[in-house]
C-alpha atoms as a PDB file:
ATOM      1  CA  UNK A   1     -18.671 114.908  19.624  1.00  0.00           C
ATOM      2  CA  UNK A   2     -19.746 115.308  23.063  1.00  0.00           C
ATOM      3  CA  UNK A   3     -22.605 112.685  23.654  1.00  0.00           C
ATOM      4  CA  UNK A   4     -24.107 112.428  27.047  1.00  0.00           C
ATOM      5  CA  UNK A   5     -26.702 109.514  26.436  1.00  0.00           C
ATOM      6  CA  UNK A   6     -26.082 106.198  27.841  1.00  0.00           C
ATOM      7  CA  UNK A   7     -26.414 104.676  24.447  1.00  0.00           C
ATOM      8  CA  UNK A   8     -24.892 104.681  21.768  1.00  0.00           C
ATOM      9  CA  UNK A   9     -25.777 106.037  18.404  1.00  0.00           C
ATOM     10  CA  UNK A  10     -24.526 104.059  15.103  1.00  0.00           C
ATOM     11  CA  UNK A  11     -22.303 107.065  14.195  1.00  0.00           C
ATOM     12  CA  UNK A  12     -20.277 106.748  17.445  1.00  0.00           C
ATOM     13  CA  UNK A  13     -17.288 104.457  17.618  1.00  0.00           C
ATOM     14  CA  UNK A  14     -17.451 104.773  21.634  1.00  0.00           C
ATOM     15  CA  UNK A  15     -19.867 104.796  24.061  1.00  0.00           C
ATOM     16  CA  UNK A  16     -20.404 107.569  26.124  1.00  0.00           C
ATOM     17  CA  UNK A  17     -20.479 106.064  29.729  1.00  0.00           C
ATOM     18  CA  UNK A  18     -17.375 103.369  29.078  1.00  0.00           C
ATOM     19  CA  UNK A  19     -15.812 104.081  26.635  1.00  0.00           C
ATOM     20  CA  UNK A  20     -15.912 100.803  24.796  1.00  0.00           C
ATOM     21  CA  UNK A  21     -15.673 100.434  21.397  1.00  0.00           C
ATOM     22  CA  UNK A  22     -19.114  99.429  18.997  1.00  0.00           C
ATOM     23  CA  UNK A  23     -17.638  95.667  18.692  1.00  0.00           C
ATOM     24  CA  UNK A  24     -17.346  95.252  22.657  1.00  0.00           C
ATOM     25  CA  UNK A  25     -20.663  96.393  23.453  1.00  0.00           C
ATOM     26  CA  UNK A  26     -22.207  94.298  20.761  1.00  0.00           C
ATOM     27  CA  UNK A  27     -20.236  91.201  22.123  1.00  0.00           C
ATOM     28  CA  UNK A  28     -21.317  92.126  25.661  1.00  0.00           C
ATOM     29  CA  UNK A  29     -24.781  92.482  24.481  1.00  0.00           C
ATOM     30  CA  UNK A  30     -24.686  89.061  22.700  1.00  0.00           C
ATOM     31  CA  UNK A  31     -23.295  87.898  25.824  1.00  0.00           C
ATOM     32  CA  UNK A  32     -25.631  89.161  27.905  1.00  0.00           C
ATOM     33  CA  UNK A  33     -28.627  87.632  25.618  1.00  0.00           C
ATOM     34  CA  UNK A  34     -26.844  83.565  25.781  1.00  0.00           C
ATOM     35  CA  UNK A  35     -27.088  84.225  29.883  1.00  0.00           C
ATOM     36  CA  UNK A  36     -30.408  85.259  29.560  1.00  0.00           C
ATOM     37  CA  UNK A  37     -31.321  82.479  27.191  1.00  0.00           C
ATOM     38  CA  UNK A  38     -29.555  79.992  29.769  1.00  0.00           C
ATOM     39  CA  UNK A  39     -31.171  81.555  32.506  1.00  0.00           C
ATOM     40  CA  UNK A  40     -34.737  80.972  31.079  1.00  0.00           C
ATOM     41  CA  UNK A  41     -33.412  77.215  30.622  1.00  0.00           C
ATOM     42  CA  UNK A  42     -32.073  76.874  34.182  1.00  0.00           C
ATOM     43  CA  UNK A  43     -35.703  78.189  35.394  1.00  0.00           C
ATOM     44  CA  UNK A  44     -37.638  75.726  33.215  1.00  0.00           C
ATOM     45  CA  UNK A  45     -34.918  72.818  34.350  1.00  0.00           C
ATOM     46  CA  UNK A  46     -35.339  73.868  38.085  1.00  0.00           C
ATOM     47  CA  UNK A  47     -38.854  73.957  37.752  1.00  0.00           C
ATOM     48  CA  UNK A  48     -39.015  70.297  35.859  1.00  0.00           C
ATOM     49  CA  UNK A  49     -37.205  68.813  38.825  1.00  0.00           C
ATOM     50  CA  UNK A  50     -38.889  70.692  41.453  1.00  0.00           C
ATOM     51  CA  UNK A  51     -41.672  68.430  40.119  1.00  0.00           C
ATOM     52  CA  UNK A  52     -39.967  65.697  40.024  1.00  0.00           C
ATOM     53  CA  UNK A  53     -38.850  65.879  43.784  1.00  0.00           C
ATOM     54  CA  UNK A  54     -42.170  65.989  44.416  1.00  0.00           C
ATOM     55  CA  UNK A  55     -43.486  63.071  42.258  1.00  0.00           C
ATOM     56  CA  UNK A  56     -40.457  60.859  44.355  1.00  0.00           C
ATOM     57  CA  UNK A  57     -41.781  62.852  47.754  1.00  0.00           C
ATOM     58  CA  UNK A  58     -45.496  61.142  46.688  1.00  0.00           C
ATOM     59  CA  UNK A  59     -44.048  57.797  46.067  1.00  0.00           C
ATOM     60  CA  UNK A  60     -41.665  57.506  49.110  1.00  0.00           C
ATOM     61  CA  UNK A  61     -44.707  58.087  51.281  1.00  0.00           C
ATOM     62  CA  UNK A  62     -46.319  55.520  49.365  1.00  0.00           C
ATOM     63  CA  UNK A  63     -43.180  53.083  50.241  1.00  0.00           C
ATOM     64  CA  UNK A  64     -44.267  52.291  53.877  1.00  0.00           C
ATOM     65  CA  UNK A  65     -47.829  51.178  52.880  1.00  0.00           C
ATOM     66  CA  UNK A  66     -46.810  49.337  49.861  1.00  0.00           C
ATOM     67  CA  UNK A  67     -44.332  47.385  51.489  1.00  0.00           C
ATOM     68  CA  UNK A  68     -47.159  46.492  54.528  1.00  0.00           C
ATOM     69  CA  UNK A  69     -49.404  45.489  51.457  1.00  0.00           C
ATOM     70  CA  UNK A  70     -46.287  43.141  50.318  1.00  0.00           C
ATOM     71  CA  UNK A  71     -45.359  41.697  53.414  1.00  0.00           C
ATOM     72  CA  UNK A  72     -49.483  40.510  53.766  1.00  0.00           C
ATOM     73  CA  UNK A  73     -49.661  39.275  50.141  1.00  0.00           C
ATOM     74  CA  UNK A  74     -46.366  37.152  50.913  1.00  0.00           C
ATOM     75  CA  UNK A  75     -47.844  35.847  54.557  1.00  0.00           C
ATOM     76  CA  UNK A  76     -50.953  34.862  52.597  1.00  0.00           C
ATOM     77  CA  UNK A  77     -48.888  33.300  49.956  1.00  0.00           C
ATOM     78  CA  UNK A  78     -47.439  31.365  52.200  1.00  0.00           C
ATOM     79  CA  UNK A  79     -50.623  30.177  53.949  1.00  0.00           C
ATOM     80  CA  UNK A  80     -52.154  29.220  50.704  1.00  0.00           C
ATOM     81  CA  UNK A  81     -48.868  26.910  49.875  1.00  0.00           C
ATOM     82  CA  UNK A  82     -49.187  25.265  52.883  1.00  0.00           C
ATOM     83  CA  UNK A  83     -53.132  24.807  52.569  1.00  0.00           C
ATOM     84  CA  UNK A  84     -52.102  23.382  48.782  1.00  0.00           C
ATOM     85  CA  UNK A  85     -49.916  20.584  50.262  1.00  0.00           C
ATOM     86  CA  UNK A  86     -52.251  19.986  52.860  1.00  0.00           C
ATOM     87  CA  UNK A  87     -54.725  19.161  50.517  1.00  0.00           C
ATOM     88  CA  UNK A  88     -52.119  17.500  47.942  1.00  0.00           C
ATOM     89  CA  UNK A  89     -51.363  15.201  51.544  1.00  0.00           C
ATOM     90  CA  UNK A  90     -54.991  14.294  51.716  1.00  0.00           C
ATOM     91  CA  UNK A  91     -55.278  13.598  48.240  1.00  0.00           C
ATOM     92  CA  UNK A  92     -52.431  11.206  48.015  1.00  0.00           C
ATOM     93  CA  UNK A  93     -54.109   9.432  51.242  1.00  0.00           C
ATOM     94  CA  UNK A  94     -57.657   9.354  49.603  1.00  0.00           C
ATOM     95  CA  UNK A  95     -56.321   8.527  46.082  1.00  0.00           C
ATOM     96  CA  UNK A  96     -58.122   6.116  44.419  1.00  0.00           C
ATOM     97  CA  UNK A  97     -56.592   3.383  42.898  1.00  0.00           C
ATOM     98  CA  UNK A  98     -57.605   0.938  40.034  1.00  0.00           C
ATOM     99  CA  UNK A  99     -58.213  -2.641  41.521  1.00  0.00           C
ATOM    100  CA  UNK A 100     -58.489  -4.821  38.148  1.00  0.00           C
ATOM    101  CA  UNK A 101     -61.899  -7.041  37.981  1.00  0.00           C
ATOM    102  CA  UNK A 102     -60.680 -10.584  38.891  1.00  0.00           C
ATOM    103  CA  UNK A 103     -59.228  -9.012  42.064  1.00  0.00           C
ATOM    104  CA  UNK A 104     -61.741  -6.508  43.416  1.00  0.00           C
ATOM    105  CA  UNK A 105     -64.833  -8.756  45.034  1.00  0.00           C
ATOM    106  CA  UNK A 106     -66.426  -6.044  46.983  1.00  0.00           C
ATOM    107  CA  UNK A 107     -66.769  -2.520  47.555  1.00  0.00           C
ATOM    108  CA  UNK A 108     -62.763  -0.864  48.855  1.00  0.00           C
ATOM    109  CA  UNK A 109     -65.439   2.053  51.320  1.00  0.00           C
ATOM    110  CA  UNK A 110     -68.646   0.277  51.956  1.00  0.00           C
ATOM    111  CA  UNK A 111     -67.603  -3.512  52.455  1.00  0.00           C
ATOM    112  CA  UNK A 112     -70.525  -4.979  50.241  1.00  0.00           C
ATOM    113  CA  UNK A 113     -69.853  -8.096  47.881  1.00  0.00           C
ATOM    114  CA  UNK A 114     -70.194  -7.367  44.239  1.00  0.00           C
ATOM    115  CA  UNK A 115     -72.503  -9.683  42.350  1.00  0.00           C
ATOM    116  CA  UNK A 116     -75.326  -9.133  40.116  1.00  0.00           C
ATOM    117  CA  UNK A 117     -77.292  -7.031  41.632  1.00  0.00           C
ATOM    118  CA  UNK A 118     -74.352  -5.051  42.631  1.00  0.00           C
ATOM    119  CA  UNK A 119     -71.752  -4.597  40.347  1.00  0.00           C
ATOM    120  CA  UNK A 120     -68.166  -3.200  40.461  1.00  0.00           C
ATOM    121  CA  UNK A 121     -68.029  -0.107  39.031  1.00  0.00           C
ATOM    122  CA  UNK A 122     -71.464   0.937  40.374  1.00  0.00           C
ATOM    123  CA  UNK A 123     -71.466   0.382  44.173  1.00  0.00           C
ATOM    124  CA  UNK A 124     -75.140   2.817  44.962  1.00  0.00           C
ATOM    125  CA  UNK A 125     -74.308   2.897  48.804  1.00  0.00           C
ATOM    126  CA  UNK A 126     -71.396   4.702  49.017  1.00  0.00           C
ATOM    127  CA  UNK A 127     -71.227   6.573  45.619  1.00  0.00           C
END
């Protein structure tokens, strides 16, 4: 049979340009659909971390502010810690203490004697 056309027709056993055999150009064919197949994944993967690349690009530019924002939170941590034992220091100086009854005879901030018209849990000059 003398066939000139570049495929190949189901009653041929060879093909016209090659000369391969029905079986190899199958295989090829089925070979040639998997790298098409992987291909089309490749794309889809290259394009998924193309996106990604850019999702990290966004967030390392982000890195230099974030790390400013850090460093201020810290420096105000630290200012508030040492404004909290500040104020734990003055409490401990101003801390009130109980003075029991038969020992407290006048007022511990305003000086005045306690008696009946003033008495010791209810000094009215100094609070």
């Amino acid at each position: 049979m003398d066939c000139v056309c570049l495929r190949w027709h189901a009653c041929d056993t060879f093909d016209a340009q090659g000369g391969k055999s029905l079986e190899e150009v199958a295989a090829m064919e089925e070979k040639l659909n998997k790298a098409l197949k992987s291909k089309e994944k490749y794309k889809q993967e290259k394009k998924e971390l193309i996106t990604k690349m850019q999702e990290l690009e966004v967030w390392r530019s982000a890195v230099p502010e974030l790390r400013t924002m850090l460093e201020s939170a810290v420096e105000e941590k630290d200012a508030l810690l040492a404004e909290k034992e500040d104020l734990t220091r003055l409490q401990q100086h101003f801390k009130l203490t109980w003075v029991p009854d038969d020992a407290a005879t006048r007022c511990l901030n305003c000086d005045i004697e306690f008696g009946l018209r003033k008495w010791k849990n209810h000094c009215r000059y100094c609070g």
